[in-house]
C-alpha atoms as a PDB file:
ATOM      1  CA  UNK A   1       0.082 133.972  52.138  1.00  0.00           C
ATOM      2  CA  UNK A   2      -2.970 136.034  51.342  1.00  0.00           C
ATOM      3  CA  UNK A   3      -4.617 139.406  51.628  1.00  0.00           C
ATOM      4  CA  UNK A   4      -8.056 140.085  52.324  1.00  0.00           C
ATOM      5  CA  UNK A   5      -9.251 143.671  52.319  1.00  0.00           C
ATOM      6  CA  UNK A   6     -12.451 145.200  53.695  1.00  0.00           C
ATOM      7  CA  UNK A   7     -14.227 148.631  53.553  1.00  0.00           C
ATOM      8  CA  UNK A   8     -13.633 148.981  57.583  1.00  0.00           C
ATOM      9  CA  UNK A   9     -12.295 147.751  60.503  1.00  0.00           C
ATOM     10  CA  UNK A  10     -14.991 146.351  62.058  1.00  0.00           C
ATOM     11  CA  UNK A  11     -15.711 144.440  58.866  1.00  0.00           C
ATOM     12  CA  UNK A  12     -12.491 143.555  58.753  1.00  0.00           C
ATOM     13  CA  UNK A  13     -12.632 142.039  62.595  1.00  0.00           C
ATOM     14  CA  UNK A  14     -16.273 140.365  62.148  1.00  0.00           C
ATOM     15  CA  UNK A  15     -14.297 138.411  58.972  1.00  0.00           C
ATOM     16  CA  UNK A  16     -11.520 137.350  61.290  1.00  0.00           C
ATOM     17  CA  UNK A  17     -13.626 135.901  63.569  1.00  0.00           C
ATOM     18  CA  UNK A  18     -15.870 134.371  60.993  1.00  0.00           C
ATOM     19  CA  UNK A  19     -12.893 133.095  59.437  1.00  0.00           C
ATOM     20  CA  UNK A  20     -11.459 131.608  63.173  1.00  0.00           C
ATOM     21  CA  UNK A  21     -15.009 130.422  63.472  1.00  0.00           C
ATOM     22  CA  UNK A  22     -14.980 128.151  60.224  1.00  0.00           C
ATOM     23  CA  UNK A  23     -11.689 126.771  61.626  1.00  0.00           C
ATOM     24  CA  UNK A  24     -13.708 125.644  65.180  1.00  0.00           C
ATOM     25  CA  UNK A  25     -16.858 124.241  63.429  1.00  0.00           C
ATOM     26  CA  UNK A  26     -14.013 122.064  60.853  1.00  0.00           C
ATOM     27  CA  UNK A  27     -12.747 120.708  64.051  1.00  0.00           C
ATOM     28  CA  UNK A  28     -14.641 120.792  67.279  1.00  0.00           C
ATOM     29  CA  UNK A  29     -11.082 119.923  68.912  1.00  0.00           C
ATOM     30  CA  UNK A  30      -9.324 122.907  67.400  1.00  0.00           C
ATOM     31  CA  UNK A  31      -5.996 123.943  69.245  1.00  0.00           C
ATOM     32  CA  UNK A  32      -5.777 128.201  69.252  1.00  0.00           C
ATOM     33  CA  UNK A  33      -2.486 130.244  69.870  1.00  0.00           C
ATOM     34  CA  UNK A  34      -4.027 133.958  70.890  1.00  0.00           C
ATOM     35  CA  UNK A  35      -1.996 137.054  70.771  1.00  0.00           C
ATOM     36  CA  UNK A  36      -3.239 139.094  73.637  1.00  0.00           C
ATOM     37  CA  UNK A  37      -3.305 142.624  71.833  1.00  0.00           C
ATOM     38  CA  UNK A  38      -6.003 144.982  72.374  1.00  0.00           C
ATOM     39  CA  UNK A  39      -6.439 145.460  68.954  1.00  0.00           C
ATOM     40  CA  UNK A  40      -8.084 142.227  68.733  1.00  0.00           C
ATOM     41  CA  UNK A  41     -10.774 142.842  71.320  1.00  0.00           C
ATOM     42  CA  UNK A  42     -13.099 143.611  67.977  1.00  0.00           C
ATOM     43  CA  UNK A  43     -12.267 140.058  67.156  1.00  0.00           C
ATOM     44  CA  UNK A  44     -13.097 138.649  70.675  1.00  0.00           C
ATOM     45  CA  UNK A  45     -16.347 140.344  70.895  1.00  0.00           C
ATOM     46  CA  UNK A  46     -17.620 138.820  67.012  1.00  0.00           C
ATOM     47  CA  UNK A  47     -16.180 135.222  68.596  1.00  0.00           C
ATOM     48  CA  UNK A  48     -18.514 136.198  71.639  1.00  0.00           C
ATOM     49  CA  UNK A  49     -21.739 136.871  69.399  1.00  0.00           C
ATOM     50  CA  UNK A  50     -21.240 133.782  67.986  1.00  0.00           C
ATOM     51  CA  UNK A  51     -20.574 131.705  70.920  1.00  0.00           C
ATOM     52  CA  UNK A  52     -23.731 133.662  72.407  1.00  0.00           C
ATOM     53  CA  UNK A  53     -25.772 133.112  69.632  1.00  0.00           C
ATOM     54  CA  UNK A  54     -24.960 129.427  69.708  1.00  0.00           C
ATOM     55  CA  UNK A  55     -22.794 129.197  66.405  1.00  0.00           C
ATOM     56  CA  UNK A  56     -19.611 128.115  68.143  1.00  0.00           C
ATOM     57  CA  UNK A  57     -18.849 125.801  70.938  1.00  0.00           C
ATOM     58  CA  UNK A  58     -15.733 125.448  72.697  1.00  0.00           C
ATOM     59  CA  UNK A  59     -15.862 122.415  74.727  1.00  0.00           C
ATOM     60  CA  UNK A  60     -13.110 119.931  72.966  1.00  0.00           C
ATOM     61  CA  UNK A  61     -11.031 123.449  72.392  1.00  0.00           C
ATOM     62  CA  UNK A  62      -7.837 124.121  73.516  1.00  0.00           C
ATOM     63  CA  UNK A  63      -6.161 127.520  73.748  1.00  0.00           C
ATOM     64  CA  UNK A  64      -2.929 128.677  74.087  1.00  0.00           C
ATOM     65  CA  UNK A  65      -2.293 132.321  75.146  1.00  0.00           C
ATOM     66  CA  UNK A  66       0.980 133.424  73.795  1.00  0.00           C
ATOM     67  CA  UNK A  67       2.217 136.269  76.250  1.00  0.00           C
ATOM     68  CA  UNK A  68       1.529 136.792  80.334  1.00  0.00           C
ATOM     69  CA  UNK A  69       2.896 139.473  82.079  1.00  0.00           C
ATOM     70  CA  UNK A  70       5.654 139.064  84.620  1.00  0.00           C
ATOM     71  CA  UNK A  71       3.825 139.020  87.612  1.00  0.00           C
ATOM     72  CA  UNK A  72       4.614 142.531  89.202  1.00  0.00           C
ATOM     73  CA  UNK A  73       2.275 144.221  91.969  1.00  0.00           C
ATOM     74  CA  UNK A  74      -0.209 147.094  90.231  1.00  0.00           C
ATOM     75  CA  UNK A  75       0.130 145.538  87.193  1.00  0.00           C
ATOM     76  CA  UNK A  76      -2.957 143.593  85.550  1.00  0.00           C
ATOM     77  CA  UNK A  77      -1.580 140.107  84.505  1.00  0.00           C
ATOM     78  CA  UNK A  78      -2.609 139.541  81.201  1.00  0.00           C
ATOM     79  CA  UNK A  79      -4.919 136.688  81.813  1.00  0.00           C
ATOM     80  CA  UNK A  80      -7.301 139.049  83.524  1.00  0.00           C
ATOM     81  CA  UNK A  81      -7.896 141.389  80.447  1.00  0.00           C
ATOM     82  CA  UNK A  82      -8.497 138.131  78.243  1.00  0.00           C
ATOM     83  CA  UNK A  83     -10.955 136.877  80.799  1.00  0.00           C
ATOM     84  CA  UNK A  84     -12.853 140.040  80.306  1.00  0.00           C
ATOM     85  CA  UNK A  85     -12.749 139.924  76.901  1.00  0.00           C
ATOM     86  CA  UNK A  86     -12.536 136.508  76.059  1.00  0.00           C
ATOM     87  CA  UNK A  87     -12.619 133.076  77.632  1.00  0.00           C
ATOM     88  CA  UNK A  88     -15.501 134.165  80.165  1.00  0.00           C
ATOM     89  CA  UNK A  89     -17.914 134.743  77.460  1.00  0.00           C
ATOM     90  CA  UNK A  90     -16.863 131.112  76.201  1.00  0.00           C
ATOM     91  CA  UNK A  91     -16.788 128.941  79.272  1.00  0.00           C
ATOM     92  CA  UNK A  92     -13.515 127.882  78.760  1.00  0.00           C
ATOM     93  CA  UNK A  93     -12.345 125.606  81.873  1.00  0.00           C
ATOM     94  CA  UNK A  94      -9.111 126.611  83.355  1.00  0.00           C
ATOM     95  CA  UNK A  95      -7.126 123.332  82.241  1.00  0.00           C
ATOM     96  CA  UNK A  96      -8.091 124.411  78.902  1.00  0.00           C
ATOM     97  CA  UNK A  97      -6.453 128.087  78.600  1.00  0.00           C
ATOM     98  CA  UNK A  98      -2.675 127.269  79.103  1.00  0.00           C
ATOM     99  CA  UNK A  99      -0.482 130.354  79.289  1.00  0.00           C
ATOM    100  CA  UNK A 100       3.082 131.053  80.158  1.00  0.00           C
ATOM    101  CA  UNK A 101       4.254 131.112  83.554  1.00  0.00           C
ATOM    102  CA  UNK A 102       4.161 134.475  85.244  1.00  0.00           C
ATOM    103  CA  UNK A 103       6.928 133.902  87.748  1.00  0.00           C
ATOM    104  CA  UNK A 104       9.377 131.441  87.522  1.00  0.00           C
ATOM    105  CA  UNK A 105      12.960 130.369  89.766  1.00  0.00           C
ATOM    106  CA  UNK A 106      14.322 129.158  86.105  1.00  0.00           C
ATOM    107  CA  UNK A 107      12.950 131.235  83.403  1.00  0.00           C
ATOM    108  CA  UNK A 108      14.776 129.139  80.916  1.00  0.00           C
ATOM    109  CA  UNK A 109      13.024 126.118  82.232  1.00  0.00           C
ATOM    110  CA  UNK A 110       9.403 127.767  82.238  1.00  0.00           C
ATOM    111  CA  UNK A 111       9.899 129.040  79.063  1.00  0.00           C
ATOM    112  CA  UNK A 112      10.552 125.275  77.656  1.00  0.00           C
ATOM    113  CA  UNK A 113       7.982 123.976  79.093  1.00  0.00           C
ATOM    114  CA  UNK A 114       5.674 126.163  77.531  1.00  0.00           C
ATOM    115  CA  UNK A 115       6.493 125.296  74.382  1.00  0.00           C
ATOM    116  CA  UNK A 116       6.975 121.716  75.050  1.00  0.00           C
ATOM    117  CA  UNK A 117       2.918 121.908  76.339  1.00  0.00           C
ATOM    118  CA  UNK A 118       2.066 123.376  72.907  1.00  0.00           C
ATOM    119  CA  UNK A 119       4.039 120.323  71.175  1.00  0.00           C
ATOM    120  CA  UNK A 120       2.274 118.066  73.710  1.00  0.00           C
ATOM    121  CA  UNK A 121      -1.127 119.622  72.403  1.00  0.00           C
ATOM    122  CA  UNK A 122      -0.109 118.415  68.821  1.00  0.00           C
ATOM    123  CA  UNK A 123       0.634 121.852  68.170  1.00  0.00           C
ATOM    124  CA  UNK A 124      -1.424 124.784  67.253  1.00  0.00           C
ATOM    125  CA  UNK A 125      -3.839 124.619  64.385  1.00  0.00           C
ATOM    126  CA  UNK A 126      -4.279 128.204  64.146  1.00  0.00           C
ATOM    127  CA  UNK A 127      -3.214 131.327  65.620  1.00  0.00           C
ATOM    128  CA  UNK A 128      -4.879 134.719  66.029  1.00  0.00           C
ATOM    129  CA  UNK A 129      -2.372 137.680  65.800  1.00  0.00           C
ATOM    130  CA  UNK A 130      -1.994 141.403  65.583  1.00  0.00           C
ATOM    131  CA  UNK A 131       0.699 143.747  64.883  1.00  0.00           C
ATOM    132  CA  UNK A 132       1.612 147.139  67.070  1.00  0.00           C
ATOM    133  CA  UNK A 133       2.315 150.158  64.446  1.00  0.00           C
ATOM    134  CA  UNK A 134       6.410 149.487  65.423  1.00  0.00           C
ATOM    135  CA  UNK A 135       5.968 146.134  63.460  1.00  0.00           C
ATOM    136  CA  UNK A 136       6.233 143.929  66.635  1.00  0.00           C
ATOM    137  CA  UNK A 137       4.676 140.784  66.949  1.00  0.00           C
ATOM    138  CA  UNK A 138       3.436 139.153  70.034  1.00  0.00           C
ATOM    139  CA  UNK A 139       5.484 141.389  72.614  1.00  0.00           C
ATOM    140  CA  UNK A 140       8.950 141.041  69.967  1.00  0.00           C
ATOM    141  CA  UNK A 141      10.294 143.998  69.764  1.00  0.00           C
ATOM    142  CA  UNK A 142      12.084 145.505  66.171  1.00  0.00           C
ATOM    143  CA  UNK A 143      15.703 144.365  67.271  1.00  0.00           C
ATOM    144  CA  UNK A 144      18.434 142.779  65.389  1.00  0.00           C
ATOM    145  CA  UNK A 145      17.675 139.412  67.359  1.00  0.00           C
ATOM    146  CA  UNK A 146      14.760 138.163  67.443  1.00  0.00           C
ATOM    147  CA  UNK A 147      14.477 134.841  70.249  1.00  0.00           C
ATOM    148  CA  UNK A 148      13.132 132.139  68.072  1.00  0.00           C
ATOM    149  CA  UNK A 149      10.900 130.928  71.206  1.00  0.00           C
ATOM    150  CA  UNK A 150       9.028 131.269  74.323  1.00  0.00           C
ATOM    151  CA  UNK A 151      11.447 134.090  76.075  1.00  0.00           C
ATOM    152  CA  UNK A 152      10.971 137.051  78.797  1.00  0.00           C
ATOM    153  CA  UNK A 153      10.868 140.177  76.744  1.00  0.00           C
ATOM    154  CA  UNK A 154      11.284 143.955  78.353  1.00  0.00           C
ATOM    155  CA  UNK A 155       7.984 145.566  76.036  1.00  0.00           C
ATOM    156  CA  UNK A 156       8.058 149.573  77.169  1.00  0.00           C
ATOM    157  CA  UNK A 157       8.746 149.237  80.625  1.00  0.00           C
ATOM    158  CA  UNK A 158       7.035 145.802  80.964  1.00  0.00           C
ATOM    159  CA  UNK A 159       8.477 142.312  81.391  1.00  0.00           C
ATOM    160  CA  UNK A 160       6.936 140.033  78.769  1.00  0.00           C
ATOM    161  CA  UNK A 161       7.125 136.275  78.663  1.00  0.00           C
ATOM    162  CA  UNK A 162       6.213 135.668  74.761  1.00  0.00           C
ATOM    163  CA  UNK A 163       6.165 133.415  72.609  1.00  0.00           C
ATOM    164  CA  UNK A 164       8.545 133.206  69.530  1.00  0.00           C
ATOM    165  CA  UNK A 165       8.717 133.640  65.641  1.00  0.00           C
ATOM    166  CA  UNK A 166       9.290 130.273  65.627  1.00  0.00           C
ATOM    167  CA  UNK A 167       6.526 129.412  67.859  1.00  0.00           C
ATOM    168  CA  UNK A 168       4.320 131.351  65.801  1.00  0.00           C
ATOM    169  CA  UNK A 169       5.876 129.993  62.372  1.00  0.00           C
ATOM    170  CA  UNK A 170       4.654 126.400  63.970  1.00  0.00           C
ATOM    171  CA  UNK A 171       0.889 127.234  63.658  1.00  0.00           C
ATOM    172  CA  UNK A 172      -0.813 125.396  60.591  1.00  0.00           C
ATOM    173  CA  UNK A 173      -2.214 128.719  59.938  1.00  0.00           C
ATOM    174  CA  UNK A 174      -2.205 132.107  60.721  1.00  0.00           C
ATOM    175  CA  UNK A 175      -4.877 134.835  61.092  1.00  0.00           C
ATOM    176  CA  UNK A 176      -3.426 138.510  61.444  1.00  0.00           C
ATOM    177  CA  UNK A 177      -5.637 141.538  61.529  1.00  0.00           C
ATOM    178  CA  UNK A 178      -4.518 144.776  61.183  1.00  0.00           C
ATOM    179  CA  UNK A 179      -7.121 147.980  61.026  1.00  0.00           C
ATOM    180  CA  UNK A 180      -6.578 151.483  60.982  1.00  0.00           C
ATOM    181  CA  UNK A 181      -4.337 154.543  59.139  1.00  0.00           C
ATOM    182  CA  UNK A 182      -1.695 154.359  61.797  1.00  0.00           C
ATOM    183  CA  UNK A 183      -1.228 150.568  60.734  1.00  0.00           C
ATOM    184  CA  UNK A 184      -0.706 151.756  57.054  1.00  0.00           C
ATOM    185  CA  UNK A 185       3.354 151.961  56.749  1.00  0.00           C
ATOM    186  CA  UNK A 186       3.332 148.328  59.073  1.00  0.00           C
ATOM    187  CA  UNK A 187       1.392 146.399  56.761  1.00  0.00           C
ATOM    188  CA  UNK A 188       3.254 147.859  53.490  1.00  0.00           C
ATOM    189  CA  UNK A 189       6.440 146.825  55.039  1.00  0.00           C
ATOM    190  CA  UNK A 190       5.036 143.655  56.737  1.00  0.00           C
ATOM    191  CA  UNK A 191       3.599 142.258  53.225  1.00  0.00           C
ATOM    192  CA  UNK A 192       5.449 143.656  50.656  1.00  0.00           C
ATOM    193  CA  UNK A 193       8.724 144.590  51.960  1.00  0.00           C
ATOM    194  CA  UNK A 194      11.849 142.494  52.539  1.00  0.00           C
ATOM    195  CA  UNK A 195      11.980 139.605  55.923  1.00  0.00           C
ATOM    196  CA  UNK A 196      13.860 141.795  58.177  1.00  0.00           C
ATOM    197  CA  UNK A 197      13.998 141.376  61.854  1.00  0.00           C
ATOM    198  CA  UNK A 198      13.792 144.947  62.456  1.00  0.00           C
ATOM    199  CA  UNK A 199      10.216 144.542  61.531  1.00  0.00           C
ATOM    200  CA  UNK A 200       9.188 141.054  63.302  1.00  0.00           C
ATOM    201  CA  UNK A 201       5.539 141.061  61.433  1.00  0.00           C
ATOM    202  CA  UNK A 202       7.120 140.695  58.095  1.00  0.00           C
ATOM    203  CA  UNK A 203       8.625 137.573  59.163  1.00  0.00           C
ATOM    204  CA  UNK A 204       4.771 136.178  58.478  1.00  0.00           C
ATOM    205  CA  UNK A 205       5.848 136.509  54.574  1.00  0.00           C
ATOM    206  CA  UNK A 206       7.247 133.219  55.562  1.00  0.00           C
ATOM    207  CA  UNK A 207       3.991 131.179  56.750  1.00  0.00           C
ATOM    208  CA  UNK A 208       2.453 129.968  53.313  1.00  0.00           C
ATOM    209  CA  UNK A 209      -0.970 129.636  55.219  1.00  0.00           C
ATOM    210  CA  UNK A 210      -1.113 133.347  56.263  1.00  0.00           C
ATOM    211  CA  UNK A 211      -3.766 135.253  55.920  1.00  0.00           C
ATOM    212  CA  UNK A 212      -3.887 138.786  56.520  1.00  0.00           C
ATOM    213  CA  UNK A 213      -6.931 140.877  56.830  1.00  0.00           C
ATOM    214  CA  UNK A 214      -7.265 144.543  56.107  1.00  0.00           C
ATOM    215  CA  UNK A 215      -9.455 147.460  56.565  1.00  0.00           C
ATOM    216  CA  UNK A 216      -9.089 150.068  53.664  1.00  0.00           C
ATOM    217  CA  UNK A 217      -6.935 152.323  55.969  1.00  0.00           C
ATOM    218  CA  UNK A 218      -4.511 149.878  56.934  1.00  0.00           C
ATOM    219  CA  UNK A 219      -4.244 148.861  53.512  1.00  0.00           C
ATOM    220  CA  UNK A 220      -3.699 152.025  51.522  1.00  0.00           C
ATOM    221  CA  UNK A 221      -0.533 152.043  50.650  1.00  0.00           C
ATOM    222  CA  UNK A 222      -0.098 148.535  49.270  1.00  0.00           C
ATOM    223  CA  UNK A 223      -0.665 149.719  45.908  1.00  0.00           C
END
Protein backbone atom coordinates (compact mmCIF):
# COMPACT_ATOMS: atom_id res chain seq x y z
CA UNK A 1 0.00 0.00 0.00
CA UNK A 2 0.98 3.59 -0.61
CA UNK A 3 0.00 7.20 -0.19
CA UNK A 4 0.42 9.84 -2.56
CA UNK A 5 -0.56 13.36 -1.57
CA UNK A 6 -1.15 16.45 -3.71
CA UNK A 7 -1.73 20.22 -3.12
CA UNK A 8 -5.48 19.77 -4.69
CA UNK A 9 -7.94 17.73 -5.96
CA UNK A 10 -7.70 18.24 -9.33
CA UNK A 11 -3.99 17.50 -9.07
CA UNK A 12 -4.73 14.78 -7.27
CA UNK A 13 -7.31 13.38 -10.18
CA UNK A 14 -4.93 14.44 -13.25
CA UNK A 15 -2.21 11.96 -11.19
CA UNK A 16 -4.76 9.18 -11.08
CA UNK A 17 -5.33 9.22 -14.46
CA UNK A 18 -1.73 9.68 -15.37
CA UNK A 19 -1.01 6.94 -13.16
CA UNK A 20 -4.09 4.58 -14.93
CA UNK A 21 -2.56 5.89 -18.10
CA UNK A 22 1.06 4.40 -17.48
CA UNK A 23 -0.79 1.14 -16.69
CA UNK A 24 -2.58 1.25 -20.53
CA UNK A 25 0.60 2.32 -22.44
CA UNK A 26 2.59 -0.94 -20.22
CA UNK A 27 -0.03 -3.06 -21.75
CA UNK A 28 -2.08 -2.06 -24.72
CA UNK A 29 -4.42 -5.13 -23.61
CA UNK A 30 -4.98 -3.82 -20.11
CA UNK A 31 -8.17 -5.29 -18.31
CA UNK A 32 -9.94 -2.16 -16.03
CA UNK A 33 -12.49 -2.73 -13.10
CA UNK A 34 -14.25 1.01 -12.82
CA UNK A 35 -16.12 2.11 -9.83
CA UNK A 36 -18.89 4.23 -11.18
CA UNK A 37 -18.74 7.13 -8.48
CA UNK A 38 -19.14 10.61 -9.42
CA UNK A 39 -16.29 11.54 -7.65
CA UNK A 40 -14.22 10.12 -10.27
CA UNK A 41 -15.65 12.08 -13.18
CA UNK A 42 -12.29 14.43 -12.58
CA UNK A 43 -10.49 11.24 -13.36
CA UNK A 44 -12.59 10.39 -16.52
CA UNK A 45 -12.25 13.74 -17.99
CA UNK A 46 -7.91 13.70 -17.55
CA UNK A 47 -8.34 9.89 -19.22
CA UNK A 48 -10.43 11.86 -21.94
CA UNK A 49 -7.63 14.62 -22.60
CA UNK A 50 -5.40 12.05 -23.06
CA UNK A 51 -7.29 9.78 -25.22
CA UNK A 52 -8.15 13.16 -27.17
CA UNK A 53 -4.85 14.27 -27.35
CA UNK A 54 -3.75 10.91 -28.69
CA UNK A 55 -1.68 9.64 -25.57
CA UNK A 56 -3.88 6.64 -24.88
CA UNK A 57 -5.59 4.15 -27.02
CA UNK A 58 -8.08 1.75 -26.02
CA UNK A 59 -8.54 -0.67 -28.72
CA UNK A 60 -7.09 -4.18 -27.15
CA UNK A 61 -8.76 -2.74 -23.67
CA UNK A 62 -11.15 -4.35 -21.76
CA UNK A 63 -13.31 -2.82 -19.04
CA UNK A 64 -15.25 -4.01 -16.44
CA UNK A 65 -17.82 -1.70 -14.74
CA UNK A 66 -18.32 -2.82 -11.24
CA UNK A 67 -21.97 -1.63 -10.29
CA UNK A 68 -25.36 -1.13 -12.67
CA UNK A 69 -28.39 -0.09 -11.33
CA UNK A 70 -31.39 -2.36 -11.02
CA UNK A 71 -33.21 -1.49 -13.89
CA UNK A 72 -36.23 0.57 -12.44
CA UNK A 73 -38.36 3.12 -14.65
CA UNK A 74 -37.13 7.05 -13.97
CA UNK A 75 -34.08 5.90 -12.90
CA UNK A 76 -30.79 6.50 -15.09
CA UNK A 77 -29.04 3.04 -15.35
CA UNK A 78 -25.66 3.53 -14.57
CA UNK A 79 -24.19 2.76 -17.90
CA UNK A 80 -25.69 5.94 -19.25
CA UNK A 81 -23.81 8.37 -16.83
CA UNK A 82 -20.44 6.44 -17.70
CA UNK A 83 -21.19 6.82 -21.36
CA UNK A 84 -21.33 10.49 -20.80
CA UNK A 85 -18.46 10.62 -18.97
CA UNK A 86 -16.47 7.94 -20.09
CA UNK A 87 -16.40 5.22 -22.71
CA UNK A 88 -17.90 7.67 -25.48
CA UNK A 89 -14.97 9.87 -25.38
CA UNK A 90 -12.86 6.52 -25.82
CA UNK A 91 -14.61 4.55 -28.50
CA UNK A 92 -14.96 1.70 -26.53
CA UNK A 93 -17.11 -1.05 -28.54
CA UNK A 94 -19.94 -2.46 -26.63
CA UNK A 95 -18.44 -6.14 -26.34
CA UNK A 96 -15.70 -4.42 -24.67
CA UNK A 97 -17.51 -2.61 -21.55
CA UNK A 98 -19.00 -5.68 -19.66
CA UNK A 99 -21.19 -4.71 -16.72
CA UNK A 100 -23.51 -6.51 -14.41
CA UNK A 101 -26.82 -7.50 -15.40
CA UNK A 102 -29.54 -5.00 -14.67
CA UNK A 103 -32.44 -7.40 -14.42
CA UNK A 104 -32.17 -10.83 -13.87
CA UNK A 105 -34.96 -14.12 -13.18
CA UNK A 106 -31.90 -15.60 -10.90
CA UNK A 107 -29.94 -12.91 -9.35
CA UNK A 108 -27.69 -15.47 -7.83
CA UNK A 109 -26.96 -16.79 -11.24
CA UNK A 110 -26.28 -13.22 -12.88
CA UNK A 111 -24.30 -12.29 -10.20
CA UNK A 112 -21.87 -15.48 -10.90
CA UNK A 113 -21.61 -14.97 -14.06
CA UNK A 114 -20.32 -11.69 -13.70
CA UNK A 115 -17.63 -12.61 -11.90
CA UNK A 116 -16.94 -15.72 -13.72
CA UNK A 117 -16.61 -13.11 -17.07
CA UNK A 118 -13.99 -11.15 -15.08
CA UNK A 119 -12.05 -14.60 -14.35
CA UNK A 120 -12.64 -15.43 -18.04
CA UNK A 121 -10.90 -11.97 -18.87
CA UNK A 122 -7.79 -13.24 -16.87
CA UNK A 123 -8.88 -11.02 -14.29
CA UNK A 124 -8.51 -7.38 -13.72
CA UNK A 125 -5.14 -5.73 -13.91
CA UNK A 126 -6.20 -2.68 -12.28
CA UNK A 127 -9.07 -1.08 -10.78
CA UNK A 128 -10.15 2.55 -10.42
CA UNK A 129 -12.05 3.25 -7.11
CA UNK A 130 -13.49 5.89 -4.86
CA UNK A 131 -14.82 6.04 -1.48
CA UNK A 132 -18.34 7.89 -0.33
CA UNK A 133 -17.59 9.98 3.07
CA UNK A 134 -19.65 6.78 4.99
CA UNK A 135 -16.51 4.65 4.06
CA UNK A 136 -18.40 2.52 1.43
CA UNK A 137 -16.85 1.07 -1.37
CA UNK A 138 -18.34 0.34 -4.69
CA UNK A 139 -22.15 0.54 -3.55
CA UNK A 140 -21.06 -1.70 0.05
CA UNK A 141 -22.56 -0.26 2.55
CA UNK A 142 -20.79 0.06 6.45
CA UNK A 143 -22.60 -3.20 7.75
CA UNK A 144 -21.39 -6.00 9.81
CA UNK A 145 -21.44 -8.27 6.55
CA UNK A 146 -19.94 -7.39 3.90
CA UNK A 147 -20.88 -9.99 0.54
CA UNK A 148 -17.48 -11.03 -0.57
CA UNK A 149 -18.81 -10.81 -4.37
CA UNK A 150 -20.88 -9.63 -7.14
CA UNK A 151 -24.36 -9.14 -5.01
CA UNK A 152 -27.65 -6.79 -5.31
CA UNK A 153 -27.12 -4.15 -2.71
CA UNK A 154 -30.13 -1.65 -1.39
CA UNK A 155 -27.60 1.88 -1.58
CA UNK A 156 -30.17 4.81 -0.12
CA UNK A 157 -33.20 3.83 -1.67
CA UNK A 158 -31.49 2.24 -4.74
CA UNK A 159 -31.00 -1.39 -5.74
CA UNK A 160 -27.32 -1.94 -6.54
CA UNK A 161 -25.81 -4.94 -8.24
CA UNK A 162 -21.95 -4.50 -7.08
CA UNK A 163 -19.23 -6.02 -7.09
CA UNK A 164 -17.44 -7.43 -3.93
CA UNK A 165 -14.40 -6.87 -1.52
CA UNK A 166 -13.27 -9.82 -2.81
CA UNK A 167 -13.78 -8.92 -6.32
CA UNK A 168 -12.01 -5.86 -5.74
CA UNK A 169 -9.16 -7.60 -3.53
CA UNK A 170 -8.63 -9.72 -7.02
CA UNK A 171 -7.31 -6.66 -9.00
CA UNK A 172 -3.38 -6.73 -9.44
CA UNK A 173 -3.63 -3.24 -8.37
CA UNK A 174 -5.64 -0.71 -7.08
CA UNK A 175 -6.04 3.05 -7.72
CA UNK A 176 -8.33 4.93 -5.08
CA UNK A 177 -8.79 8.65 -5.11
CA UNK A 178 -10.20 10.46 -2.53
CA UNK A 179 -10.38 14.58 -2.61
CA UNK A 180 -11.93 16.93 -0.46
CA UNK A 181 -12.42 18.02 3.59
CA UNK A 182 -15.55 15.98 3.87
CA UNK A 183 -13.33 12.86 2.85
CA UNK A 184 -10.90 13.75 5.77
CA UNK A 185 -12.22 11.36 8.80
CA UNK A 186 -12.72 8.38 5.71
CA UNK A 187 -9.30 8.33 4.66
CA UNK A 188 -7.81 8.54 8.41
CA UNK A 189 -9.88 5.60 9.23
CA UNK A 190 -9.53 3.91 5.77
CA UNK A 191 -5.50 4.04 5.97
CA UNK A 192 -4.57 4.16 9.30
CA UNK A 193 -7.24 2.69 11.30
CA UNK A 194 -8.05 -0.95 12.06
CA UNK A 195 -9.80 -3.54 8.89
CA UNK A 196 -13.26 -3.24 10.06
CA UNK A 197 -16.23 -3.96 7.98
CA UNK A 198 -18.08 -1.14 9.31
CA UNK A 199 -15.82 0.90 7.17
CA UNK A 200 -15.55 -1.28 3.78
CA UNK A 201 -12.64 1.20 2.30
CA UNK A 202 -10.27 0.20 4.98
CA UNK A 203 -10.48 -3.25 3.86
CA UNK A 204 -7.93 -1.82 0.91
CA UNK A 205 -5.18 -1.91 3.89
CA UNK A 206 -5.22 -5.41 2.66
CA UNK A 207 -4.21 -5.02 -1.21
CA UNK A 208 -0.27 -4.68 -1.03
CA UNK A 209 -0.48 -2.92 -4.54
CA UNK A 210 -2.78 -0.07 -3.33
CA UNK A 211 -2.27 3.11 -3.99
CA UNK A 212 -4.13 5.85 -2.62
CA UNK A 213 -4.10 9.36 -3.80
CA UNK A 214 -4.82 12.45 -1.80
CA UNK A 215 -5.56 16.04 -2.07
CA UNK A 216 -4.29 18.06 1.04
CA UNK A 217 -7.91 18.23 2.40
CA UNK A 218 -8.65 14.73 2.31
CA UNK A 219 -5.47 14.07 3.81
CA UNK A 220 -5.25 16.32 6.83
CA UNK A 221 -5.69 14.40 9.46
CA UNK A 222 -3.30 11.55 8.73
CA UNK A 223 -0.73 13.10 10.73
Amino acid sequence: MSVLVFSDAQTAATAAATLLGGQLIEKPSLVLGVDCSSSLVPVFQSLRAMTMNGLLSWGKATVFQLSERVREEGKEPLRTFMDRSLYQELSLGEEKVLAPDDVSDNWADSCHGFEDTILQAGGMDVALLSAGPDGSLLFNVPEEGIAPTTHVELYKGDKIVTAGISTLMSAKKLIVLMTGRDMAEVARSAIRGAVNTALPASMLQLHAAATFLLDEEAASLLG
